[in-house]
Protein backbone atom coordinates (compact mmCIF):
# COMPACT_ATOMS: atom_id res chain seq x y z
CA UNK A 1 39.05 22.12 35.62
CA UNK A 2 36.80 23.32 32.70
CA UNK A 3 39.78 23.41 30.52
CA UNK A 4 41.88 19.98 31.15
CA UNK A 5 38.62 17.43 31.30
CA UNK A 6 35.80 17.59 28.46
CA UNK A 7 32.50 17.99 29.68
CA UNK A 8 31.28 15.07 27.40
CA UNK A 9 34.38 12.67 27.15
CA UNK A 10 34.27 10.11 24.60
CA UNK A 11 37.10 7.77 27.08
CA UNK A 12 37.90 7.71 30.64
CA UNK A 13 40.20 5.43 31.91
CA UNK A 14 41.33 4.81 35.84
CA UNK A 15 44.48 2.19 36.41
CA UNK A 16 44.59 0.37 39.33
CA UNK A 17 47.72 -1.64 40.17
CA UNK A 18 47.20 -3.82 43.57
CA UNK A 19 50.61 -4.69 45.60
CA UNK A 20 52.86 -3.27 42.75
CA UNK A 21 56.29 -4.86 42.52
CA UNK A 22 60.27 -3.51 42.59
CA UNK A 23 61.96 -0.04 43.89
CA UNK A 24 59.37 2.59 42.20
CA UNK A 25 56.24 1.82 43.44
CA UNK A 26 54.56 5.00 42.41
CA UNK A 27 51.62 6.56 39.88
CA UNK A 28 54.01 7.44 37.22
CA UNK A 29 56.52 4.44 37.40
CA UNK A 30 53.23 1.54 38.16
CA UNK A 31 50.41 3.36 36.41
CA UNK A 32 51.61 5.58 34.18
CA UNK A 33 52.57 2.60 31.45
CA UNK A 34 49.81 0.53 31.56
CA UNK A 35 47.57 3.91 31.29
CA UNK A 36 50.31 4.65 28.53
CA UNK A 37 49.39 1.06 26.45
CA UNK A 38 45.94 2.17 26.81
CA UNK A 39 45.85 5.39 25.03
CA UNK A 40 47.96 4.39 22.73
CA UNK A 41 45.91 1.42 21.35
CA UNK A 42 42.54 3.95 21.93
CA UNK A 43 44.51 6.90 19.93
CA UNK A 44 45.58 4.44 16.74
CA UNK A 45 42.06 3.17 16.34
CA UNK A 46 40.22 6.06 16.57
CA UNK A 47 40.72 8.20 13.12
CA UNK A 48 37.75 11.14 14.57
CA UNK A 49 41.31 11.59 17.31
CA UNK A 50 43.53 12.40 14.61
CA UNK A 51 43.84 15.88 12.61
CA UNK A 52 43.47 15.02 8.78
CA UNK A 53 46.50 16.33 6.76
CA UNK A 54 46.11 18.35 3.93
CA UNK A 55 45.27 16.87 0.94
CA UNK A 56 49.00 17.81 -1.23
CA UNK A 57 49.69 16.17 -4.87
CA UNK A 58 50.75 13.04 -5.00
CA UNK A 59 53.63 14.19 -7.06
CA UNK A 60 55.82 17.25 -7.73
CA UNK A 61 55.64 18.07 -11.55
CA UNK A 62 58.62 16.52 -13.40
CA UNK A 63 59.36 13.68 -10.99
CA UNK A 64 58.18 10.44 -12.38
CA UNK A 65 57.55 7.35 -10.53
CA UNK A 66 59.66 4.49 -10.32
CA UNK A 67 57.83 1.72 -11.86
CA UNK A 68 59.39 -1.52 -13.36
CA UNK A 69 57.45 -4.70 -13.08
CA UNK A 70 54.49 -6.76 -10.55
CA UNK A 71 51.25 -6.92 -10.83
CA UNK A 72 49.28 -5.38 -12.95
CA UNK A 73 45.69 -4.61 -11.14
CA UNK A 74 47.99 -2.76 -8.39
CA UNK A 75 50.46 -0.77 -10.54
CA UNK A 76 47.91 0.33 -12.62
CA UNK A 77 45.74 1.46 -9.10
CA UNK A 78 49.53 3.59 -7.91
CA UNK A 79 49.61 5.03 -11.46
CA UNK A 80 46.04 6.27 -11.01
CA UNK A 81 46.73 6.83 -7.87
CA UNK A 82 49.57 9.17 -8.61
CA UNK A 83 48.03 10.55 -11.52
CA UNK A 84 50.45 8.76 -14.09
CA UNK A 85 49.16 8.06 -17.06
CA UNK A 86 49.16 4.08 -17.84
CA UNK A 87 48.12 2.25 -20.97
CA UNK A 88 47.89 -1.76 -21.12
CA UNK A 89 48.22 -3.58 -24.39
CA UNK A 90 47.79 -6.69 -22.19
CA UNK A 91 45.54 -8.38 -19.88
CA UNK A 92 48.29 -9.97 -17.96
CA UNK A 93 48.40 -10.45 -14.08
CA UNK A 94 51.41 -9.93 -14.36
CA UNK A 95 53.35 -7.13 -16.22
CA UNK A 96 56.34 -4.99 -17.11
CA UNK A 97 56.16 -1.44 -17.24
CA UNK A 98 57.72 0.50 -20.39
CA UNK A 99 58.51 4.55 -20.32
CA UNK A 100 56.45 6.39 -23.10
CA UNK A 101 57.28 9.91 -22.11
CA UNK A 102 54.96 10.97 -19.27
CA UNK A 103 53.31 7.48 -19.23
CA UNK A 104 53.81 3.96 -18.93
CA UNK A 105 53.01 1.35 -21.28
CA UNK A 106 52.27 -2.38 -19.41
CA UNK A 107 54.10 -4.81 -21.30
CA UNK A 108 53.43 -8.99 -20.87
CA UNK A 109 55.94 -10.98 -18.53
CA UNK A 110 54.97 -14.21 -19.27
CA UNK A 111 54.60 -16.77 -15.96
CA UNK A 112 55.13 -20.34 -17.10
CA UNK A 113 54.80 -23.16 -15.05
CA UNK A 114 58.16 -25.03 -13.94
CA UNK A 115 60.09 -21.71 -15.77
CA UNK A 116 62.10 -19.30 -13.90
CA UNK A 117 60.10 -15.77 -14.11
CA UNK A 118 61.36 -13.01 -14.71
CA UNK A 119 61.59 -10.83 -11.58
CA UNK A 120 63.35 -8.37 -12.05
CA UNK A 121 62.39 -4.69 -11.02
CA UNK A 122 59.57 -6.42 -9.00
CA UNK A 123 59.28 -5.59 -4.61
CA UNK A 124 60.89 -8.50 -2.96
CA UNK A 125 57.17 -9.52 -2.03
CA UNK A 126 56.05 -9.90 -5.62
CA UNK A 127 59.47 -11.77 -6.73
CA UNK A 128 59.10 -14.42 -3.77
CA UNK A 129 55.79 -14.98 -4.44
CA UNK A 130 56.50 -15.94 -8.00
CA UNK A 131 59.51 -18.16 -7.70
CA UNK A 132 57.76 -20.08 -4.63
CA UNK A 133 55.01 -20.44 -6.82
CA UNK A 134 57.47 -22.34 -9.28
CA UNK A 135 58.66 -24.21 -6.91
CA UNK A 136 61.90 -22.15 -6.57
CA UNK A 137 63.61 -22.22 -2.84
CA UNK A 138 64.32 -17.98 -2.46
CA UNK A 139 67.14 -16.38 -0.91
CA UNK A 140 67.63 -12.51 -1.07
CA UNK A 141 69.58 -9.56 -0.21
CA UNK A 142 69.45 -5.97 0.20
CA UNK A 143 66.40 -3.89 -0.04
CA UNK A 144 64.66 -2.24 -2.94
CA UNK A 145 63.55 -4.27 -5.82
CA UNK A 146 64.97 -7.17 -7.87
CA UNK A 147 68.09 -5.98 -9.63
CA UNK A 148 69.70 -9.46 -10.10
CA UNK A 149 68.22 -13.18 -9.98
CA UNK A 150 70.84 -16.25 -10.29
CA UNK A 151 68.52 -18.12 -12.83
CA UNK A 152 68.05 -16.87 -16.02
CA UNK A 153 64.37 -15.67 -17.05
CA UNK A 154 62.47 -18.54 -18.97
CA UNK A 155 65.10 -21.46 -17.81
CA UNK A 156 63.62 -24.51 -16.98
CA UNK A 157 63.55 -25.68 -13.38
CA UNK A 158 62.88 -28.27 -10.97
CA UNK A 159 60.96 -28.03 -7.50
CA UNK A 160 63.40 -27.14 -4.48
CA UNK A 161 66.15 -25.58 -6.81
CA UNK A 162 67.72 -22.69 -5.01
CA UNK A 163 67.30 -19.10 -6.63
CA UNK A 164 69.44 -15.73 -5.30
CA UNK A 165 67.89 -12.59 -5.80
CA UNK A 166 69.87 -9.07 -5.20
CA UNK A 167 67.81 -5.82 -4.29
CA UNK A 168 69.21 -2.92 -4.79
């Protein structure tokens, strides 16, 4: 017994099911899934449960990132991150990101008020928080980031006009 129960456990659970319902009334068709919820929800809270991986780098030399546009306090956090080398000539929120060799350059993509932004390159979450911030009713497709947008960057727009973006 030594070997299947720890003589200090941290958890101990019993499962109790009183009159239990249908065909299968037994331990591993009653029990067994409520005692199955139960570990579950112990085993993804408790970190000390889990092996830690080995630490790897972030990157395989020669592969470089794919980084377009969002904003800029989290790109530049993946860059570090990922050990990319990132340079801002801007203070922008939010930014594009230019190729300079092994690094990226952040570039300024101007937000204006009742203007269409420019979202392309950004995750779907960054684009529809942009347009609905202008007012813009968003409808997408596909997955990825922003490859097309229906309004042109910098247009002017009115609150509730429709705006398709395509992810690719």
């Amino acid at each position: 017994m030594q070997d299947i129960f720890p003589h200090a456990p941290k958890y101990s659970a019993i499962v109790l099911i009183k009159n239990p319902k249908g065909i299968y009334q037994y331990g591993n068709s009653v029990a067994g899934p409520v005692f199955k919820e139960i570990a579950d929800n112990i085993y993804s809270r408790d970190l000390q449960l889990h092996i830690p991986m080995e630490k790897k780098a972030a990157m395989e030399a020669g592969v470089f990132p794919t980084i377009r546009a969002g904003k800029q306090d989290e790109l530049t956090m993946l860059c570090n991150e990922l050990g990319v080398s990132n340079h801002s000539a801007t203070e922008e929120e939010w930014i594009k990101a230019a190729r300079n060799g092994n690094a990226v350059t952040w570039r300024k993509n101007a937000i204006i008020k009742d203007h269409v932004p420019d979202v392309q390159g950004m995750t779907l979450r960054d684009a529809i928080f942009l347009l609905e911030k202008n007012g813009l009713r968003v409808v997408h497709e596909g997955k990825g980031r922003v490859a097309e947008q229906s309004l042109s960057p910098g247009m002017r727009v009115s609150k509730g006009s429709r705006i398709y973006i395509r992810l690719s």
